[in-house]
Protein backbone atom coordinates (compact mmCIF):
# COMPACT_ATOMS: atom_id res chain seq x y z
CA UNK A 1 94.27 109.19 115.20
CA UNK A 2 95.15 105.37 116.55
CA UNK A 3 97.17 103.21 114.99
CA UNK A 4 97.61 99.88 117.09
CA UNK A 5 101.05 97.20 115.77
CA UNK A 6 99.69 93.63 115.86
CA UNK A 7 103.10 92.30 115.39
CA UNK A 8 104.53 90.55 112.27
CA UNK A 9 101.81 90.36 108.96
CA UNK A 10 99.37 93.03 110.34
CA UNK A 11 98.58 96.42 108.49
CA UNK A 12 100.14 99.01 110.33
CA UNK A 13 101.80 102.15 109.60
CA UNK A 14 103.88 104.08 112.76
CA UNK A 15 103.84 107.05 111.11
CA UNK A 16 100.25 107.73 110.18
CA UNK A 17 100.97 110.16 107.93
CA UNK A 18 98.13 108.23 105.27
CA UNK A 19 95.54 108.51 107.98
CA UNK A 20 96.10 112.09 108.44
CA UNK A 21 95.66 112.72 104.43
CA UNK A 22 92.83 110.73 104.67
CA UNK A 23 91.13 112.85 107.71
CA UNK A 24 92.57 116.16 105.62
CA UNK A 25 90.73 114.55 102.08
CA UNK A 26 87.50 114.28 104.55
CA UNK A 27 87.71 117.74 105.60
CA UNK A 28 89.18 117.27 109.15
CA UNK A 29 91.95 118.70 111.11
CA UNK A 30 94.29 115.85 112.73
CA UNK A 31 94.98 117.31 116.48
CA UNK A 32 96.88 114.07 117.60
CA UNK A 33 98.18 110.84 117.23
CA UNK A 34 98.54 108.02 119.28
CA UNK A 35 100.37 103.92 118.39
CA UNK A 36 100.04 101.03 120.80
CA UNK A 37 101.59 97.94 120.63
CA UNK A 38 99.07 94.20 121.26
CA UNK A 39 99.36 91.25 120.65
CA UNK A 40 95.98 90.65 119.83
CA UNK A 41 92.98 93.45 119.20
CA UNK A 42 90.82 93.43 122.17
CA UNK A 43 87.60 92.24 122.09
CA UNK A 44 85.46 95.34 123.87
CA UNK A 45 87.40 98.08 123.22
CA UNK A 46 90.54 96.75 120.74
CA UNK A 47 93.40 98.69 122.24
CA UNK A 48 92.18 97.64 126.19
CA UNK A 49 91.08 99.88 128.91
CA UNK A 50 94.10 101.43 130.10
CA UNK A 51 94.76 102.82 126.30
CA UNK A 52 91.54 103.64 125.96
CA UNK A 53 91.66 106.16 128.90
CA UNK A 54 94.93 107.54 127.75
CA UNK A 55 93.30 108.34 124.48
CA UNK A 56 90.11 109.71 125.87
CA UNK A 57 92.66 112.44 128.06
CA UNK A 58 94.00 113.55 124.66
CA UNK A 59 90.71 113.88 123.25
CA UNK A 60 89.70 115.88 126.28
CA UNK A 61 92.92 117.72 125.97
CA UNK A 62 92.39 118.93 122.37
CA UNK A 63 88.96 118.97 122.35
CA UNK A 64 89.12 116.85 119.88
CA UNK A 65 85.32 115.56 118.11
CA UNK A 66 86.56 112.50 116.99
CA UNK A 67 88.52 109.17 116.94
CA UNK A 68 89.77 107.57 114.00
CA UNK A 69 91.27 104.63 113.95
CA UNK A 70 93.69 103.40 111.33
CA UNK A 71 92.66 99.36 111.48
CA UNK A 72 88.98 98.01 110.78
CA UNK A 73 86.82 97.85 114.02
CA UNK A 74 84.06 95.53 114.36
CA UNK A 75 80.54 97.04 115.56
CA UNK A 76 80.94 95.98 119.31
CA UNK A 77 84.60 97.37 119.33
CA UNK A 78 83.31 101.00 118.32
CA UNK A 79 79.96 100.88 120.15
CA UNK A 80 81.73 100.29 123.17
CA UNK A 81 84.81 103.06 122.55
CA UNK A 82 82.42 105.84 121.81
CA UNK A 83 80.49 104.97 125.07
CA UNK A 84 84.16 104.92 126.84
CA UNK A 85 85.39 108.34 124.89
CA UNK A 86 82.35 110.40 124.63
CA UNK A 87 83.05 110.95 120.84
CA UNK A 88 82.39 109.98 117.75
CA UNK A 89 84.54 106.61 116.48
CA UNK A 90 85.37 105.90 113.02
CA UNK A 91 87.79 103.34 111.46
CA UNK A 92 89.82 103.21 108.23
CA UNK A 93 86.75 101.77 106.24
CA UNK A 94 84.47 104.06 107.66
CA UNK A 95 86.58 107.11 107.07
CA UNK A 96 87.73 106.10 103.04
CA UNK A 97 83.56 105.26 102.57
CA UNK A 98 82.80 109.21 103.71
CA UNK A 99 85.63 110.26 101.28
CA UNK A 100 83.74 108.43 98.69
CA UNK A 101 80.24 109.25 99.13
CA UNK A 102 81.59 113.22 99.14
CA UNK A 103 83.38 112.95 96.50
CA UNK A 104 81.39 110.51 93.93
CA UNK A 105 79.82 112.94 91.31
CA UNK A 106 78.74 111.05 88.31
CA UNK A 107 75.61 108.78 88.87
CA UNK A 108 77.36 105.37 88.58
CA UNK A 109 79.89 106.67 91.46
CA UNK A 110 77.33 107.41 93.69
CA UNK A 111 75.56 104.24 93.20
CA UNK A 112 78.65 102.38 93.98
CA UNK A 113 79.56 104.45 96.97
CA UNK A 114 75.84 104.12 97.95
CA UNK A 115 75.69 100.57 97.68
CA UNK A 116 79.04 99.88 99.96
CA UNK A 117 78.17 102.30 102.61
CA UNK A 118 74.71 100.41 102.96
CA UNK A 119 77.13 97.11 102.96
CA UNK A 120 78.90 98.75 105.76
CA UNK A 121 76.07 99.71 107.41
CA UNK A 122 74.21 96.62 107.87
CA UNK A 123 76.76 95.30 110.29
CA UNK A 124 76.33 98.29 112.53
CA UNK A 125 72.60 98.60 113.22
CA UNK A 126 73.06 98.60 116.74
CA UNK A 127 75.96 100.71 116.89
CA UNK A 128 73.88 104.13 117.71
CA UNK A 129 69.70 103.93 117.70
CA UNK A 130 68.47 103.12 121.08
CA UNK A 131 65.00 102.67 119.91
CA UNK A 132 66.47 100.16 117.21
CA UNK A 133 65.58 97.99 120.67
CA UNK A 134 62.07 98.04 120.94
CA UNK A 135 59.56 96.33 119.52
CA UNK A 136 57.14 97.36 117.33
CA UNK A 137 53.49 95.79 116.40
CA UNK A 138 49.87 95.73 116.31
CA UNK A 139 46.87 97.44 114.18
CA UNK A 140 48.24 100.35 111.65
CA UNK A 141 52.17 100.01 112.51
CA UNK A 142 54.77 98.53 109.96
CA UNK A 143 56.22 94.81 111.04
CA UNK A 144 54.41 92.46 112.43
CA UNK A 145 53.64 91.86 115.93
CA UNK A 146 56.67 91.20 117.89
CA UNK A 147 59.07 92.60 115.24
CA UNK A 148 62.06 94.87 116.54
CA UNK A 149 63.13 98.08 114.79
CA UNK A 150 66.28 96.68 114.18
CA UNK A 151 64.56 93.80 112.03
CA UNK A 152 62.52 96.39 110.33
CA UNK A 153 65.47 98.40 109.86
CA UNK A 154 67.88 95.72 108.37
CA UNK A 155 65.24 94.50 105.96
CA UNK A 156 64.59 98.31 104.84
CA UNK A 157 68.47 97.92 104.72
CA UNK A 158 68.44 94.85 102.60
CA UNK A 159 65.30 96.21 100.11
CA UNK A 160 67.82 99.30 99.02
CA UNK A 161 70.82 97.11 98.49
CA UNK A 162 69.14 94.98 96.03
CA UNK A 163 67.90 97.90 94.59
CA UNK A 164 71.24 99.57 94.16
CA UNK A 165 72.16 96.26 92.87
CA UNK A 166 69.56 96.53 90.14
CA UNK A 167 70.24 100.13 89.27
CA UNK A 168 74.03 98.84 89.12
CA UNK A 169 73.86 95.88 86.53
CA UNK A 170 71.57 98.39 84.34
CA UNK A 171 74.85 100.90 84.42
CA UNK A 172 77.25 97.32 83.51
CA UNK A 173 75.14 96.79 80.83
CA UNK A 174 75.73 100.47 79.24
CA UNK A 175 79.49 100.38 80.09
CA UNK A 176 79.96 97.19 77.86
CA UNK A 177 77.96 98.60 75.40
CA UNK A 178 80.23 101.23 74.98
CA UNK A 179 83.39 98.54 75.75
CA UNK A 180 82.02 96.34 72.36
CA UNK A 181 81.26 99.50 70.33
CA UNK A 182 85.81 100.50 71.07
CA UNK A 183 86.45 96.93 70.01
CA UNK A 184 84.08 96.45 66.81
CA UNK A 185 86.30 99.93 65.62
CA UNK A 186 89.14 98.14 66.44
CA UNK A 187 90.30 100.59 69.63
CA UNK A 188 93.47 99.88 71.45
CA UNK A 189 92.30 100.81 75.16
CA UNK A 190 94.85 101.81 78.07
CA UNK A 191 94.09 102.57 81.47
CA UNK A 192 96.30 104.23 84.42
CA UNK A 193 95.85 102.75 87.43
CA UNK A 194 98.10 103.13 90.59
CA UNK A 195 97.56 104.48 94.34
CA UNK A 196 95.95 106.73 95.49
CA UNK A 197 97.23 110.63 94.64
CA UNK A 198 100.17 109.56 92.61
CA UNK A 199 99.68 111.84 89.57
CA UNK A 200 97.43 109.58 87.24
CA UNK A 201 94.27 112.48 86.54
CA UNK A 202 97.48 115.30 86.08
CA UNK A 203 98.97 112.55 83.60
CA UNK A 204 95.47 111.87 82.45
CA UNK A 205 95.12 115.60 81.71
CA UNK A 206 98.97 115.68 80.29
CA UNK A 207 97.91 113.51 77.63
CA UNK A 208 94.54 114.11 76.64
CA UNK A 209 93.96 117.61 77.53
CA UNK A 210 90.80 116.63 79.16
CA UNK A 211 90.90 119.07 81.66
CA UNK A 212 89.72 116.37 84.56
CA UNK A 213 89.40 117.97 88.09
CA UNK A 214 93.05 117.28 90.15
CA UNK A 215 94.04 117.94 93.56
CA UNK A 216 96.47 117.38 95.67
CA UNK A 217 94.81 114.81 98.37
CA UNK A 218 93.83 111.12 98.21
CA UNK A 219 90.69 110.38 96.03
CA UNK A 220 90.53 113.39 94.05
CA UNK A 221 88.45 112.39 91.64
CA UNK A 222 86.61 108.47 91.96
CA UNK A 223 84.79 108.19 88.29
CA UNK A 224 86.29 106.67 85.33
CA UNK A 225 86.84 108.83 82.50
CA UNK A 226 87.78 108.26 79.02
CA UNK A 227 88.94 109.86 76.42
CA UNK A 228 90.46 109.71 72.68
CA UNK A 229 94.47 110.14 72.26
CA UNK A 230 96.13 110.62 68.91
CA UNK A 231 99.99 109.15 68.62
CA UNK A 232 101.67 110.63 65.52
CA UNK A 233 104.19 107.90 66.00
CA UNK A 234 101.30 105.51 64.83
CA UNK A 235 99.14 107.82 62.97
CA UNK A 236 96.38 105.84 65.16
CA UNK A 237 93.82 106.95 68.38
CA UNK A 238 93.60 105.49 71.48
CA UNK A 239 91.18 105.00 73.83
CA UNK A 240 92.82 105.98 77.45
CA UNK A 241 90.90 105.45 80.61
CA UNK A 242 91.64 107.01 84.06
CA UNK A 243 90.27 105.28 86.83
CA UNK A 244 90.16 105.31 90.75
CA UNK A 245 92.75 105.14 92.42
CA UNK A 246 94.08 102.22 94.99
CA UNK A 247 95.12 102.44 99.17
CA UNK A 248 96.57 100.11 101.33
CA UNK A 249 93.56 98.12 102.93
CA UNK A 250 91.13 99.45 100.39
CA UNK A 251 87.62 97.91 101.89
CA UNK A 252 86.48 94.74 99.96
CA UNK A 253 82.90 96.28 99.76
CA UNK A 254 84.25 98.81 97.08
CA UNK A 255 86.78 96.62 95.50
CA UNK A 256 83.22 95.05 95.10
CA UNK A 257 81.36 98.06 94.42
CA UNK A 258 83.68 99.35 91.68
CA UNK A 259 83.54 96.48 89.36
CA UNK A 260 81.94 97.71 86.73
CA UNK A 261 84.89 101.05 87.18
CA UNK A 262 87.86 98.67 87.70
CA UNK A 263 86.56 96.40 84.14
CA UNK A 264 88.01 99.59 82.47
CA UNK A 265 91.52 97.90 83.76
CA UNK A 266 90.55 94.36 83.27
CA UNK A 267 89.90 94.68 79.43
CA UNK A 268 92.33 97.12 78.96
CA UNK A 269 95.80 95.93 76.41
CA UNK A 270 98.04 98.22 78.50
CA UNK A 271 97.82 99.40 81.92
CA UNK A 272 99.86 102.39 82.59
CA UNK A 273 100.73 102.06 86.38
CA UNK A 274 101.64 105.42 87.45
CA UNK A 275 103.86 105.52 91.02
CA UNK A 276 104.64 108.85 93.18
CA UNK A 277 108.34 108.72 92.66
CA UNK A 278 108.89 111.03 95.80
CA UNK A 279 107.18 108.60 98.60
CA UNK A 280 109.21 107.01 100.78
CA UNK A 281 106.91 103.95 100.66
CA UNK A 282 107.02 103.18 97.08
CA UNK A 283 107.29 99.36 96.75
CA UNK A 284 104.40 98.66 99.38
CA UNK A 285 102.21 101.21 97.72
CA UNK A 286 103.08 98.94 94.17
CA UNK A 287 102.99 96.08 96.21
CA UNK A 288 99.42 97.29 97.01
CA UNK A 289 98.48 98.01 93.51
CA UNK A 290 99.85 94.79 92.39
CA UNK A 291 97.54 92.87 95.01
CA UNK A 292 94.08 94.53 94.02
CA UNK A 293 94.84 94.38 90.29
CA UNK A 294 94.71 90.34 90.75
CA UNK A 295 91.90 90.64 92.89
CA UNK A 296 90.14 91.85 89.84
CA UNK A 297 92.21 89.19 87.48
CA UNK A 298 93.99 92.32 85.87
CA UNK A 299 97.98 91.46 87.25
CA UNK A 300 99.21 89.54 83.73
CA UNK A 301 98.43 92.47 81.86
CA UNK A 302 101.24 94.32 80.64
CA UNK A 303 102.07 97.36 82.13
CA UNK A 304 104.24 100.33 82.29
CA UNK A 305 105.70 101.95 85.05
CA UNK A 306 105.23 105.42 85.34
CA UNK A 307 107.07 107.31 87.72
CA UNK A 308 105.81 110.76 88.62
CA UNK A 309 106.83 113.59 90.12
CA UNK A 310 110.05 113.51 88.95
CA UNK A 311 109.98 117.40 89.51
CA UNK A 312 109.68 117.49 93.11
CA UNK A 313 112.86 115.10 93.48
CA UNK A 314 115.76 117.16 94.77
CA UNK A 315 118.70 117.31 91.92
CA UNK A 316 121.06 114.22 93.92
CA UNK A 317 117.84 112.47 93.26
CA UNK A 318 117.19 112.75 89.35
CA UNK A 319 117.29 109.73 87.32
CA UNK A 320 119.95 109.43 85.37
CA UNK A 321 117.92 107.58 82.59
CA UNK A 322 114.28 108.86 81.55
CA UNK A 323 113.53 104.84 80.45
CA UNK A 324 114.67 100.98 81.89
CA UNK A 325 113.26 98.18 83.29
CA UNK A 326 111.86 97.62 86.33
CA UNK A 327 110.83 94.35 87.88
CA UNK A 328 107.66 93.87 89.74
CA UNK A 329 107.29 92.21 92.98
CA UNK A 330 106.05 88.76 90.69
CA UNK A 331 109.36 88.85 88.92
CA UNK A 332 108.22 90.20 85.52
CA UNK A 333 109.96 92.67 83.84
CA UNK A 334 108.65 96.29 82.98
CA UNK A 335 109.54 99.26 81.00
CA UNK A 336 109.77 101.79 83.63
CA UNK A 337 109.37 105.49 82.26
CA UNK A 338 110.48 108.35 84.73
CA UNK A 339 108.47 111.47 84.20
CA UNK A 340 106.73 114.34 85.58
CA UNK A 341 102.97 115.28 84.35
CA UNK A 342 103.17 118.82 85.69
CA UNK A 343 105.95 119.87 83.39
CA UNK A 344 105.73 117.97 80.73
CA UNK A 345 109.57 116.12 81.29
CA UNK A 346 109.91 112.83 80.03
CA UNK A 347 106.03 113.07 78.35
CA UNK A 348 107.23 112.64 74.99
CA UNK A 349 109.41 109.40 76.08
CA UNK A 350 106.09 107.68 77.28
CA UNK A 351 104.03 108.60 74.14
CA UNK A 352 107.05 106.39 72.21
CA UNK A 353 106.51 103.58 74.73
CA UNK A 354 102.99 103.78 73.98
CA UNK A 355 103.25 103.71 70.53
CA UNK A 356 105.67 100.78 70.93
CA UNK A 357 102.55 98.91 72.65
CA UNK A 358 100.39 99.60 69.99
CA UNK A 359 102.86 98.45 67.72
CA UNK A 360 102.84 95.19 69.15
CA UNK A 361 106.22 95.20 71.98
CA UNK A 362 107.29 96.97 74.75
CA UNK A 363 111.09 96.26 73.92
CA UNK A 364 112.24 94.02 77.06
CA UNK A 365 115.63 92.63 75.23
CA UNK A 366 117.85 94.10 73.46
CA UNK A 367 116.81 92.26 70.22
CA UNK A 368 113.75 94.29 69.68
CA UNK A 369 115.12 97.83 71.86
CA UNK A 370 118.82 98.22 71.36
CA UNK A 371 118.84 100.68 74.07
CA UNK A 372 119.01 98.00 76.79
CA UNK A 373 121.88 96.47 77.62
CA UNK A 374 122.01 92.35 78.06
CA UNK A 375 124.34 92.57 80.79
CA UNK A 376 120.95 94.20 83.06
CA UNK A 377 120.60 92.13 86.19
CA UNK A 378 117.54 92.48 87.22
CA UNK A 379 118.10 91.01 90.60
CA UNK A 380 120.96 93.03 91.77
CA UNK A 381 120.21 96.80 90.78
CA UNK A 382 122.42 98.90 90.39
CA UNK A 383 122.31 102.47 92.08
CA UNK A 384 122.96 106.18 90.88
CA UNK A 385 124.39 108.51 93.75
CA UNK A 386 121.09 107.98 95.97
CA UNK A 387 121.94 107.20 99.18
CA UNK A 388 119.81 103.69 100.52
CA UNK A 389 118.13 105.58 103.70
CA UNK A 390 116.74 107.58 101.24
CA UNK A 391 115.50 105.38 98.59
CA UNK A 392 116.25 101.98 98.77
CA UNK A 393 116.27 100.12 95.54
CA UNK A 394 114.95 103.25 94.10
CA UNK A 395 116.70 103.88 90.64
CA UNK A 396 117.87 100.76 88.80
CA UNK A 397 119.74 101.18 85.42
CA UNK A 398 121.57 99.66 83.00
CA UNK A 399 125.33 98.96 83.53
C-alpha cells in the first residue's frame, strides 16, 4: 500500500489504516506499507523512479501480488508502474469500484456499480490489451477498414454505458413512483446517512428490526433499504431509509452512479447522520459527509447527529450527557444524540428526538427544549475529563 503527501490541500492519510480496511473489505491481505513525500505526482510513474524501485524490493520481498495506491492514478501513471513492478496496480478508485461490484446485490446496485466501472474503464483501454493496437478490417471482420481494436473496443464501451443508462432511468422512474405513493399517504421519510462502517445498517436494524445484513468492514451493505417505523410517542409510522455509506475521496463516477440511491437523502425531512464515536478522525470523516451531502443538494436538511459506538468507548470516555448540540462544520446547530445500536443505550433517547421531528422541532433553544441551557457556547466547547490527544473537541456539553 502507497500513500504519497502532496503537501498542504492534498488527500493524504500517513497512517493508511482506511486503505488497509479497504484491501481487507476486498478480500486482501495488506503485507506492507510504504509514504513518500513530492511535491508534485510524477508524470510516468507518480512517486519517480527511485521510489518506484524501493517499492518494487518490498513487493519482491513479500511476495506481494499487488500495489495499491491510496491517491487516483491516471492510465499512463499505472501502465507504466505495473511494467516497472511486475504486478498488478490499482488505485483508491479502482479498489472502492471492486468493493462495489462484489458487494452490489439488488439489481439497481449492480447497475450502478456496472455503469461506473465501465466509466472507469473507458479511460484505461490501453492500460493492458496489446492487441487493443492493431488494426482490424476488410471482408467479414467487425469495424471498418483501418479501424483499431481500441476504437472498436471504446465504442462497444460506449454502446453498454448508454445502455446501463437506459436500464437506470427505467429503475428512477420506479423509485419515485414509490417516493409519490409515501407522500400522497402523507409519510414522514428519514434517512441515515454517514461514512462508511459507522453503525448506520446495526442502527437501521436497532430500529426497525429489519434484520439487514451488517459487518464489520467498509461497504457492508451498498443498496438502499426501507422500511416502516412506529413511534408511540406520535402514535404515527415512519418511513426510514438506510442508504450507502460515504469515504473520503468517494469517486465522482458513483456519487454519479448512485443518484437515484442518494435521492432517498435528498427528499428525505430528517437525515439521521450517524458518526463512529470511537475514530480518531471524526470531524474529517463529518467533514466528508458534509461535502457529498451538498454535492447532491442534501446539506440544509436538518439532521441529527448520531454518535455510535458509545459501547466500545473506554469508561474515562463516556459522555456525560446522552443528548446536546453539536455544531457542524457550516456553523449550524444540531441535536447530537450519543448512543450505541448494539446494546440498545441511548435508543430510546433518539426515538424522542425523532418524534420531536415529526412533531415539527428539534428543540435548539431553550424556549421549545428546557433541557438546554442558554448560556451553551457553541464556539468554545466545553470538555468532560477527555484528555485533547485523545479526542479533541470530542464531547461538548452544556455548562
Amino acid at each position: 500500500m502507497v500513500g504519497v503527501n502532496f503537501g498542504r490541500g492534498s488527500s493524504y492519510d500517513g497512517t493508511l489504516n482506511e486503505l488497509a480496511l479497504l484491501v481487507e473489505s476486498a478480500g486482501d491481505v495488506p503485507v506492507a506499507k510504504i509514504t513518500a513525500n513530492r511535491q508534485a505526482p510524477d508524470a510516468a510513474l507518480f512517486v519517480g523512479s527511485g521510489k518506484a524501485d524501493e517499492i518494487k524490493a518490498l513487493v519482491v520481498m513479500h511476495q506481494a501480488q499487488a500495489v495499491i495506491f491510496d491517491q487516483a492514478l491516471s492510465p499512463a501513471q499505472q501502465r507504466n508502474l505495473e511494467r516497472h513492478l511486475e504486478v498488478e496496480v490499482l488505485d483508491r478508485i479502482g479498489l472502492i469500484l471492486e468493493i462495489f461490484a462484489d458487494r452490489a446485490r439488488s439489481h439497481e446496485g449492480k447497475l450502478q456499480v456496472e455503469l461506473a466501472r465501465l466509466e472507469y474503464l473507458a479511460t484505461r483501454l490501453v492500460r493492458r490489451w496489446s492487441h487493443l493496437e492493431r488494426q482490424r478490417g476488410g471482408v467479414g471482420l467487425r469495424g471498418g477498414p483501418g479501424e483499431t481494436q481500441i476504437e472498436l473496443d471504446r465504442r462497444m464501451i460506449e454502446t453498454k454505458i448508454k445502455s446501463v443508462k437506459e436500464r437506470l432511468v427505467k429503475v428512477k422512474k420506479q423509485r419515485n413512483t414509490q417516493r409519490r405513493s409515501r407522500e400522497r399517504a402523507g409519510t414522514f421519510r428519514i434517512s441515515l446517512v454517514g461514512y462508511t462502517n459507522a453503525g448506520k445498517s446495526t442502527l437501521f436494524n436497532a430500529l426497525t428490526k429489519a434484520g439487514a445484513y451488517t459487518a464489520n468492514q467498509l461497504f457492508a451493505t451498498l443498496d438502499t433499504t426501507t422500511r416502516q417505523v412506529f413511534l408511540a410517542e406520535t402514535q404515527t409510522s415512519v418511513a426510514l431509509s438506510d442508504t450507502v455509506g460515504f469515504i473520503r475521496d468517494l469517486p465522482h463516477s458513483l456519487v454519479a452512479s448512485f443518484e437515484a440511491t442518494l435521492q432517498e437523502a435528498t427528499e428525505a425531512n430528517v437525515l439521521l447522520h450517524v458518526i463512529d464515536a470511537g475514530s480518531q478522525a471524526q470531524h474529517d470523516q463529518i467533514n466528508e459527509v458534509m461535502r457529498v451531502l451538498a454535492s447532491i443538494g442534501a446539506a440544509d436538511l436538518p439532521q441529527v447527529l448520531v454518535f455510535n459506538k458509545c459501547d466500545c468507548l473506554s469508561a474515562d470516555q463516556q459522555p456525560s450527557v446522552q443528548r446536546d448540540i453539536y455544531e457542524l462544520p457550516c456553523g449550524r446547530a444540531c441535536v447530537r444524540v450519543f448512543v450505541s445500536a448494539l446494546t440498545g443505550e441511548g435508543m430510546d433517547v433518539l426515538r424522542g428526538v425523532i418524534a420531536e421531528a415529526v412533531l415539527g422541532g428539534l428543540g435548539l433553544d431553550s424556549s421549545t427544549n428546557p433541557e438546554l441551557d442558554p448560556r451553551f457556547d457553541m464556539h468554545n466547547p466545553i470538555d468532560v475529563d477527555v484528555p485533547r490527544s485523545v479526542h479533541p473537541d470530542f464531547f461538548t456539553v452544556r455548562t
